[in-house]
PDB file of N, CA and C in Angstrom:
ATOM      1  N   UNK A   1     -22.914  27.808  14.545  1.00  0.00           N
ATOM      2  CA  UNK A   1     -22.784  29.236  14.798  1.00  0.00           C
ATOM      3  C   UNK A   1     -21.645  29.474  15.785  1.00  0.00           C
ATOM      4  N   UNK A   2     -20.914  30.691  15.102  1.00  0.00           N
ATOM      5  CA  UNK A   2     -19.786  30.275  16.240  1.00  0.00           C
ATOM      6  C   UNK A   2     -20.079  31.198  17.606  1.00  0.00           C
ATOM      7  N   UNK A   3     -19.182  31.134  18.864  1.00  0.00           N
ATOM      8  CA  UNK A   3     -19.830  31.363  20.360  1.00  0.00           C
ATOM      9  C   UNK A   3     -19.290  33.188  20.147  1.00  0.00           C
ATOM     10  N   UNK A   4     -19.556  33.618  20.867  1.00  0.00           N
ATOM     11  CA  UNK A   4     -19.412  35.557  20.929  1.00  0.00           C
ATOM     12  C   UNK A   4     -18.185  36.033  21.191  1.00  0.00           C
ATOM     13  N   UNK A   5     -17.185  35.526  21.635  1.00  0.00           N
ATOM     14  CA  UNK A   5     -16.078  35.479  21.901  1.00  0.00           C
ATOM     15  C   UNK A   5     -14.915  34.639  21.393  1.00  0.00           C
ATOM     16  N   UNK A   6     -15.129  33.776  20.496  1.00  0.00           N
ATOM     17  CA  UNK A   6     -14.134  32.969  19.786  1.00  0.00           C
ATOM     18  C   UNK A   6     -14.834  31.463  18.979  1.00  0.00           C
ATOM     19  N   UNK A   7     -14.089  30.961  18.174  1.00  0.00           N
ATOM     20  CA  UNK A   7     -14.897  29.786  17.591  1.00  0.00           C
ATOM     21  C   UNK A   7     -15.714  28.777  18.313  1.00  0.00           C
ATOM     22  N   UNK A   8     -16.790  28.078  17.517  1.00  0.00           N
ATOM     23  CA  UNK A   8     -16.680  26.731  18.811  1.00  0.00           C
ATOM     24  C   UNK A   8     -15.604  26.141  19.151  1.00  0.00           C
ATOM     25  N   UNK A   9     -15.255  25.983  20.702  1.00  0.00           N
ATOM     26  CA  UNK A   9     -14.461  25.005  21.283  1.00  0.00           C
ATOM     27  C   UNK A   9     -12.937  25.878  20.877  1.00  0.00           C
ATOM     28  N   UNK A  10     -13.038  26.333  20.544  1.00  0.00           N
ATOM     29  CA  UNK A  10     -11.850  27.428  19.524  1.00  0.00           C
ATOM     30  C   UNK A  10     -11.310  26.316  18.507  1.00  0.00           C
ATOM     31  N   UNK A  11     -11.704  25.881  18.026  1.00  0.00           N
ATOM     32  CA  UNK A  11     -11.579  25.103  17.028  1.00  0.00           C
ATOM     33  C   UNK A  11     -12.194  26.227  15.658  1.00  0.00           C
ATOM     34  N   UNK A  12     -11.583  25.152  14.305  1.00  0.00           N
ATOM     35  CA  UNK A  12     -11.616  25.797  13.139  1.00  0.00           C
ATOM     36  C   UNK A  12     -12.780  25.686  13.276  1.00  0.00           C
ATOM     37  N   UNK A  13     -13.545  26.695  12.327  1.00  0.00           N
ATOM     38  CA  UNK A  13     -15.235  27.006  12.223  1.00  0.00           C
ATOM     39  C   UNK A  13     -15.334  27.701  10.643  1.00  0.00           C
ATOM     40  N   UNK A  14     -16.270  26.829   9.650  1.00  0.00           N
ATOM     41  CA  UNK A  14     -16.219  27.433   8.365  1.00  0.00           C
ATOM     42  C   UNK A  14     -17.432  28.696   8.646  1.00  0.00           C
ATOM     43  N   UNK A  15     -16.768  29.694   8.243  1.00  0.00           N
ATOM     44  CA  UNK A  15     -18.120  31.236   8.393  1.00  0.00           C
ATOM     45  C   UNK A  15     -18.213  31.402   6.834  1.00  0.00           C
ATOM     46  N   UNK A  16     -19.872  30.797   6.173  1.00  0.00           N
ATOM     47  CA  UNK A  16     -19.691  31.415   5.371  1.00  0.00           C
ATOM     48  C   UNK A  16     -20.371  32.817   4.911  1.00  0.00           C
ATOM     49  N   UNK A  17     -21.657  33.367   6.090  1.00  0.00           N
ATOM     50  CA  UNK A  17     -21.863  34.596   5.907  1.00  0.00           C
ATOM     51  C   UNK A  17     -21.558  35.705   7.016  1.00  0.00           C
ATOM     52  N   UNK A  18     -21.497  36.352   6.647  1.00  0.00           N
ATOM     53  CA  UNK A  18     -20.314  37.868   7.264  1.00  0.00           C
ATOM     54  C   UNK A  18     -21.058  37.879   8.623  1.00  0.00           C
ATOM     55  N   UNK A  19     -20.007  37.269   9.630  1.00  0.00           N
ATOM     56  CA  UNK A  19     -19.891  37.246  10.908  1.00  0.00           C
ATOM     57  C   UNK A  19     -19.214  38.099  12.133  1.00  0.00           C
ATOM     58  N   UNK A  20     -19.711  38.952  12.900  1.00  0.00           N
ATOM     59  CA  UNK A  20     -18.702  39.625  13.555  1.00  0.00           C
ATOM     60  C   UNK A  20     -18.359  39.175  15.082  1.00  0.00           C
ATOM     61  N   UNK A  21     -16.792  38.872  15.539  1.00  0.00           N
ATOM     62  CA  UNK A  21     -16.532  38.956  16.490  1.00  0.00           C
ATOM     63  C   UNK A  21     -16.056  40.328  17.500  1.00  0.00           C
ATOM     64  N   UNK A  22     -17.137  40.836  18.349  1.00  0.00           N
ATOM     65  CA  UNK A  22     -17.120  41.651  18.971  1.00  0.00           C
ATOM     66  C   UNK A  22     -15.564  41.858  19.712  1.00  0.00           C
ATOM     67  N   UNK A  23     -15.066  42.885  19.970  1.00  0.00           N
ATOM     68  CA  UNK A  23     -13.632  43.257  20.732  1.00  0.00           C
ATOM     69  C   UNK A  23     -14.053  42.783  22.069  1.00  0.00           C
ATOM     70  N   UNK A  24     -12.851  42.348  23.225  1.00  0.00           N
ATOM     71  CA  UNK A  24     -13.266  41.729  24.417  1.00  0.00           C
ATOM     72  C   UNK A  24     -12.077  42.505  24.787  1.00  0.00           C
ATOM     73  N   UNK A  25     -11.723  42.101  25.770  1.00  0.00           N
ATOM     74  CA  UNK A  25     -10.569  42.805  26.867  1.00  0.00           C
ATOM     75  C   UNK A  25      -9.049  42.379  27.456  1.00  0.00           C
ATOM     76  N   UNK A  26      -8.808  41.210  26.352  1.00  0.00           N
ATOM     77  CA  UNK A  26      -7.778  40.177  26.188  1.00  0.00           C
ATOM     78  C   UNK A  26      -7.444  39.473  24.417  1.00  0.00           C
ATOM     79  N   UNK A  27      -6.193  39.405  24.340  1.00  0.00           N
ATOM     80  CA  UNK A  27      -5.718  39.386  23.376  1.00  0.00           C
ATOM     81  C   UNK A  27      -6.174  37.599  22.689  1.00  0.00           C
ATOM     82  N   UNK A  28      -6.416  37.767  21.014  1.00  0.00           N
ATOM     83  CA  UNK A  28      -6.525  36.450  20.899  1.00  0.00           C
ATOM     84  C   UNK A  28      -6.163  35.872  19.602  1.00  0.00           C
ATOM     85  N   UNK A  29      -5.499  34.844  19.490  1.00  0.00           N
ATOM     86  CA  UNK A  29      -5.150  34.456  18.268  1.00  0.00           C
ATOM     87  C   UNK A  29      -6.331  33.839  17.366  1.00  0.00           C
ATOM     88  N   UNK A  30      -5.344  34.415  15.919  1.00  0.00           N
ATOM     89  CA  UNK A  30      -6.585  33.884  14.930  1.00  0.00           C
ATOM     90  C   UNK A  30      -5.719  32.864  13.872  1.00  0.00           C
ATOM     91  N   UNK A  31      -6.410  32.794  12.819  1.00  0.00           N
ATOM     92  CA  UNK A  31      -5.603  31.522  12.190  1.00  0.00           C
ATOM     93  C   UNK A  31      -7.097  31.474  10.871  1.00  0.00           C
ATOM     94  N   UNK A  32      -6.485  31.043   9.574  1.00  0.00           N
ATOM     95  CA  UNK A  32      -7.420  30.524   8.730  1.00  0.00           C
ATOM     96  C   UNK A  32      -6.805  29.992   7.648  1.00  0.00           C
ATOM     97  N   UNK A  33      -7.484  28.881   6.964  1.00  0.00           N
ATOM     98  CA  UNK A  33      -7.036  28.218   5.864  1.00  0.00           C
ATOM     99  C   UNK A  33      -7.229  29.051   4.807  1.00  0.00           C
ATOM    100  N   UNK A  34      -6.038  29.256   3.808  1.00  0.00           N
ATOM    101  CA  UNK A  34      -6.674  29.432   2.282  1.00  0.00           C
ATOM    102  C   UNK A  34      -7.500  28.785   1.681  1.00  0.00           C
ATOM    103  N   UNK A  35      -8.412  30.052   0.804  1.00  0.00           N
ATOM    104  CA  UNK A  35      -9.633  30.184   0.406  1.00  0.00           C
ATOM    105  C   UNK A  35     -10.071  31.483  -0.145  1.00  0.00           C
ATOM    106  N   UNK A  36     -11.209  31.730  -0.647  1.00  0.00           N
ATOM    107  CA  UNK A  36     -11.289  32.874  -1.556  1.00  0.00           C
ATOM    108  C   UNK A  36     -12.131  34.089  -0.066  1.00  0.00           C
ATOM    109  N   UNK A  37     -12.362  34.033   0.768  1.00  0.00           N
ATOM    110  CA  UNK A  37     -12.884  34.728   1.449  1.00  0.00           C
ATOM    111  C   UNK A  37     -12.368  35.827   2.322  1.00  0.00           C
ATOM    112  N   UNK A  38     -13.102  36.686   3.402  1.00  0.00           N
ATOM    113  CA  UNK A  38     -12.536  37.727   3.790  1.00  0.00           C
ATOM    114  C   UNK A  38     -12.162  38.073   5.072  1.00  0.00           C
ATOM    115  N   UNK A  39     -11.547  39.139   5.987  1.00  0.00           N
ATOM    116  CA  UNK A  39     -11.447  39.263   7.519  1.00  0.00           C
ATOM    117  C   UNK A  39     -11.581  40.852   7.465  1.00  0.00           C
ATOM    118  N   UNK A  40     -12.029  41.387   8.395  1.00  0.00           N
ATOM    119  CA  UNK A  40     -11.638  42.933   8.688  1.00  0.00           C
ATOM    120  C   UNK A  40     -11.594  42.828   9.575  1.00  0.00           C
ATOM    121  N   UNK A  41     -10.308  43.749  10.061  1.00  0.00           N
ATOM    122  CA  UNK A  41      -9.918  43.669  11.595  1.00  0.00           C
ATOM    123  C   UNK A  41     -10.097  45.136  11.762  1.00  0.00           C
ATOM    124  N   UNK A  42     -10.873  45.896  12.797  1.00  0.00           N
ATOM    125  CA  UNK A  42     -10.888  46.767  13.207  1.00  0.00           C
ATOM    126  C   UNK A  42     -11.025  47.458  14.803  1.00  0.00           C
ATOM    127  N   UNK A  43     -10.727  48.351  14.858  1.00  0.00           N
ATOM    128  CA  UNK A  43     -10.754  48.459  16.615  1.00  0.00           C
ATOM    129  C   UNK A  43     -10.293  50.306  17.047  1.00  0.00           C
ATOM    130  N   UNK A  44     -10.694  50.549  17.771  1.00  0.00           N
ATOM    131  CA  UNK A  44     -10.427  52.215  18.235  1.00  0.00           C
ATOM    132  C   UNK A  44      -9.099  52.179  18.292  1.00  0.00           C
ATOM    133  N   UNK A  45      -8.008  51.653  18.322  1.00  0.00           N
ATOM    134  CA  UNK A  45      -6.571  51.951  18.253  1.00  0.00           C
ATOM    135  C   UNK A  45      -6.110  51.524  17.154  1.00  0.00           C
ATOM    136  N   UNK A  46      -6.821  50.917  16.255  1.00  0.00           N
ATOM    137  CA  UNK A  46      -5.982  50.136  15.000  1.00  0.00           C
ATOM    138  C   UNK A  46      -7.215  50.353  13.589  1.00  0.00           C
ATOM    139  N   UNK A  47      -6.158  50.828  12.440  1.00  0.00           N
ATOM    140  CA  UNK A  47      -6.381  50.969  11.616  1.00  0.00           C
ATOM    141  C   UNK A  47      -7.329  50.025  10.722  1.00  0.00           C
ATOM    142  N   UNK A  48      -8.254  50.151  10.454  1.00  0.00           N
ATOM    143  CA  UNK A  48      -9.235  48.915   9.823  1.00  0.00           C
ATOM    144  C   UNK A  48      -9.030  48.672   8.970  1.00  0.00           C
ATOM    145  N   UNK A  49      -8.630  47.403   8.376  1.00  0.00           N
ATOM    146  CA  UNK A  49      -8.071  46.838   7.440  1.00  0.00           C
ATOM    147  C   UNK A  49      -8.923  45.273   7.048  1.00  0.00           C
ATOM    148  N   UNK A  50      -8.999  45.365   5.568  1.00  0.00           N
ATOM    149  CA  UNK A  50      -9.655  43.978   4.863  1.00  0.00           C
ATOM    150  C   UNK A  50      -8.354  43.157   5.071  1.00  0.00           C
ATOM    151  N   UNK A  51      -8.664  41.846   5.072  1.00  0.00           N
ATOM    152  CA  UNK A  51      -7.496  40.997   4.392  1.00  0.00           C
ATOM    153  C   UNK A  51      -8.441  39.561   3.618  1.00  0.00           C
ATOM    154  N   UNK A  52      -7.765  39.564   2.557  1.00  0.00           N
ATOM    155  CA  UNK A  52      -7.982  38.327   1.421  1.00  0.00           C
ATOM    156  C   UNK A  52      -7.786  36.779   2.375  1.00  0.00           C
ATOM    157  N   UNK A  53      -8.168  36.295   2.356  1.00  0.00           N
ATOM    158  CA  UNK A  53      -7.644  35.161   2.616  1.00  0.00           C
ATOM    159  C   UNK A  53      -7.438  33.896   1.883  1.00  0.00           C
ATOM    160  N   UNK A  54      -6.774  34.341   0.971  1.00  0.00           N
ATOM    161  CA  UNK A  54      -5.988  33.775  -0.450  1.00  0.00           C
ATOM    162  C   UNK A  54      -4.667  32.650   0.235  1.00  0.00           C
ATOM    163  N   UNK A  55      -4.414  33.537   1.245  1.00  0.00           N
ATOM    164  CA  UNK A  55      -3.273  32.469   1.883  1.00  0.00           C
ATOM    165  C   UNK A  55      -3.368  32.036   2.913  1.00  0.00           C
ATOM    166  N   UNK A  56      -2.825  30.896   3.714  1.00  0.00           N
ATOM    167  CA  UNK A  56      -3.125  30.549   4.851  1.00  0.00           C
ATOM    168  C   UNK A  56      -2.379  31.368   6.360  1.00  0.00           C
ATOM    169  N   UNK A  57      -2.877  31.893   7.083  1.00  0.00           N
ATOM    170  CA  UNK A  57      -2.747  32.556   8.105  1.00  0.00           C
ATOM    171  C   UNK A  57      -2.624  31.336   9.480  1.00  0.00           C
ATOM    172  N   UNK A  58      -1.641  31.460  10.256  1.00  0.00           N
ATOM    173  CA  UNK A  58      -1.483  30.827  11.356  1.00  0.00           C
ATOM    174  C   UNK A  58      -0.959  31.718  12.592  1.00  0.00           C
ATOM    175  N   UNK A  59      -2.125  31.485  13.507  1.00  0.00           N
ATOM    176  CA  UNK A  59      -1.302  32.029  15.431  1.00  0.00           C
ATOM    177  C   UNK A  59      -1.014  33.694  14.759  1.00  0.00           C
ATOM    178  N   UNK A  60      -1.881  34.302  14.214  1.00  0.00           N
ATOM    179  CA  UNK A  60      -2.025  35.800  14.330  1.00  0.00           C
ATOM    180  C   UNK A  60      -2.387  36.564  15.344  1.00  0.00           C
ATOM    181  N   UNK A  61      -2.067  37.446  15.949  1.00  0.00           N
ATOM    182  CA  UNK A  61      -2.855  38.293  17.267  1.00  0.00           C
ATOM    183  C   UNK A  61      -4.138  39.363  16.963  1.00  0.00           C
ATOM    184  N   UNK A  62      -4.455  38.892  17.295  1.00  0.00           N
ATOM    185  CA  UNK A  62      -5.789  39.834  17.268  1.00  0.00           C
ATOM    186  C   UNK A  62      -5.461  40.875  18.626  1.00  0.00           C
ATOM    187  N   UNK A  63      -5.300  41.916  18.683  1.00  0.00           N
ATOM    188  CA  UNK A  63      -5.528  43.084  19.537  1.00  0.00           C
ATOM    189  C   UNK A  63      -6.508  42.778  20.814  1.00  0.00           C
ATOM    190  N   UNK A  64      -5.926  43.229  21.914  1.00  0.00           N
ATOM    191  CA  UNK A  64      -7.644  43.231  23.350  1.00  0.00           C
ATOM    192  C   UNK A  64      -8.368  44.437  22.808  1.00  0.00           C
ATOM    193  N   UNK A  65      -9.629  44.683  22.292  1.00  0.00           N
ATOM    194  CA  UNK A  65     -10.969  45.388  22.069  1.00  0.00           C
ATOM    195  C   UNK A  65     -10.980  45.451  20.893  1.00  0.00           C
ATOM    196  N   UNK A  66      -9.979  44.907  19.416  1.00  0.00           N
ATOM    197  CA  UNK A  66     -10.643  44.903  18.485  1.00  0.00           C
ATOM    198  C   UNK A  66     -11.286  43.803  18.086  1.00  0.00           C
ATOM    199  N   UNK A  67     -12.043  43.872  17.143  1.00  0.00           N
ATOM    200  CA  UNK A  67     -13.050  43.215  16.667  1.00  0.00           C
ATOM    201  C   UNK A  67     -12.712  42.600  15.184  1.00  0.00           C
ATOM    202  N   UNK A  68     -13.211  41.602  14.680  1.00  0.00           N
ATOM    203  CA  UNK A  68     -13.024  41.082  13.377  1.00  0.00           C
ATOM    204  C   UNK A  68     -14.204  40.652  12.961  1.00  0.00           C
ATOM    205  N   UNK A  69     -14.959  40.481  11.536  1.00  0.00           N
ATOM    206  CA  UNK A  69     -15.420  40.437  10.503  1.00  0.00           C
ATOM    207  C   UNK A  69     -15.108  39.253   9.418  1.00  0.00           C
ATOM    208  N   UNK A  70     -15.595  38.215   9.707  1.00  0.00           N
ATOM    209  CA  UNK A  70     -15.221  37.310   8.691  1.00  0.00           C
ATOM    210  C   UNK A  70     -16.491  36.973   7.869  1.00  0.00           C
ATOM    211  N   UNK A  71     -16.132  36.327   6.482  1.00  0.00           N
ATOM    212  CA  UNK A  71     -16.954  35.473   5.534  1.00  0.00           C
ATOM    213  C   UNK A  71     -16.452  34.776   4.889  1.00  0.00           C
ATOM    214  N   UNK A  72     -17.057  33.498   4.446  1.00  0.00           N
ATOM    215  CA  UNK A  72     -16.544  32.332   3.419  1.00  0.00           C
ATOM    216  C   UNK A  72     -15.475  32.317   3.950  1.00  0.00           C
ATOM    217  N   UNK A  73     -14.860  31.993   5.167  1.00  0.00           N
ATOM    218  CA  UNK A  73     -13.589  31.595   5.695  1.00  0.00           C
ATOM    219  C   UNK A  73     -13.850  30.477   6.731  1.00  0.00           C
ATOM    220  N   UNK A  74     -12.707  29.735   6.568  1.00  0.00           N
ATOM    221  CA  UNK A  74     -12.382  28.391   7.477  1.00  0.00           C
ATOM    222  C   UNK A  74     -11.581  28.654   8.294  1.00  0.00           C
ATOM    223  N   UNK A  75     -11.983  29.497   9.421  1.00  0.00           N
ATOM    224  CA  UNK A  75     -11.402  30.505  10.443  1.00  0.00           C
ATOM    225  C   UNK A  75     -11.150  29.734  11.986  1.00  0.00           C
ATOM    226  N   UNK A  76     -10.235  30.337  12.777  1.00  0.00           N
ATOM    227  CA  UNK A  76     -10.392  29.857  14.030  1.00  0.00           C
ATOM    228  C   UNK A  76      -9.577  30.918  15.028  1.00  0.00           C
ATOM    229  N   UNK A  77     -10.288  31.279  15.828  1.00  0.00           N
ATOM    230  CA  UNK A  77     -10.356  32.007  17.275  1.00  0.00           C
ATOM    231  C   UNK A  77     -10.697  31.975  18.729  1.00  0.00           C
ATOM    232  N   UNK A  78      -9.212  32.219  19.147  1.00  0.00           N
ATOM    233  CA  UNK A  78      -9.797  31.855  20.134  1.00  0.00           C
ATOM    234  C   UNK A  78      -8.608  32.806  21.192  1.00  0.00           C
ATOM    235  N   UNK A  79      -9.039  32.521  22.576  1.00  0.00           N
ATOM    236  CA  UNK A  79      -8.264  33.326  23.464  1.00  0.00           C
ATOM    237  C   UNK A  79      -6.804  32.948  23.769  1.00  0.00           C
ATOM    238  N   UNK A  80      -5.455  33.925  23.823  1.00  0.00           N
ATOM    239  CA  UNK A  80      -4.312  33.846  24.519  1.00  0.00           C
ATOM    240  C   UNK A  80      -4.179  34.422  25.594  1.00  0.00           C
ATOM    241  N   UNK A  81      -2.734  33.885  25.923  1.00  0.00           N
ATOM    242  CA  UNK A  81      -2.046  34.785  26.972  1.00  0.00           C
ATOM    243  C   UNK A  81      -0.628  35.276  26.775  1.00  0.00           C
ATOM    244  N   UNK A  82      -0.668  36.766  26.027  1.00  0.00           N
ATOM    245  CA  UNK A  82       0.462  36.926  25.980  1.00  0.00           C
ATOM    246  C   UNK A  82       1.146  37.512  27.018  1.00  0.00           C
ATOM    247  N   UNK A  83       2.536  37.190  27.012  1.00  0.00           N
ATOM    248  CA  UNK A  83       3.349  37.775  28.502  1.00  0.00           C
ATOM    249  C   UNK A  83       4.416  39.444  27.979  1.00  0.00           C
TER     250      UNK A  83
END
């Protein structure tokens, strides 16, 4: 099960039923292998959006307070520091 704030260990973590990571207050990269599964990224400043994850995604930013939505994905999250 992954931890409330980012993957285990922020390591890759397979989610295969619809999991939500709550928005926190610092920005964080995401990343997932292709595969047939899904992400929604949503958040009070940003437009909510599905994405396929048909292709492989690497070192994406996730927004500070939005939140994401994954399933059947081989996902990984975890915290940055951008300058």
């Amino acid at each position: 099960m992954p931890q409330t704030e980012q993957t285990n260990n922020g390591d890759y973590e397979f989610i295969l039923k619809e999991h939500t990571f709550e928005g926190v207050g610092y920005a964080r990269r995401i990343s997932w292998t292709a595969g047939s599964g899904k992400v929604i990224i949503s958040g009070s400043n940003t437009i909510t959006r599905t994405i396929s994850t048909d292709s492989t995604e690497a070192n994406g930013i996730l927004d500070a307070w939005d939140s994401i939505t994954v399933e059947n994905t081989n996902f990984r999250l975890v915290k940055t520091i951008i300058n």
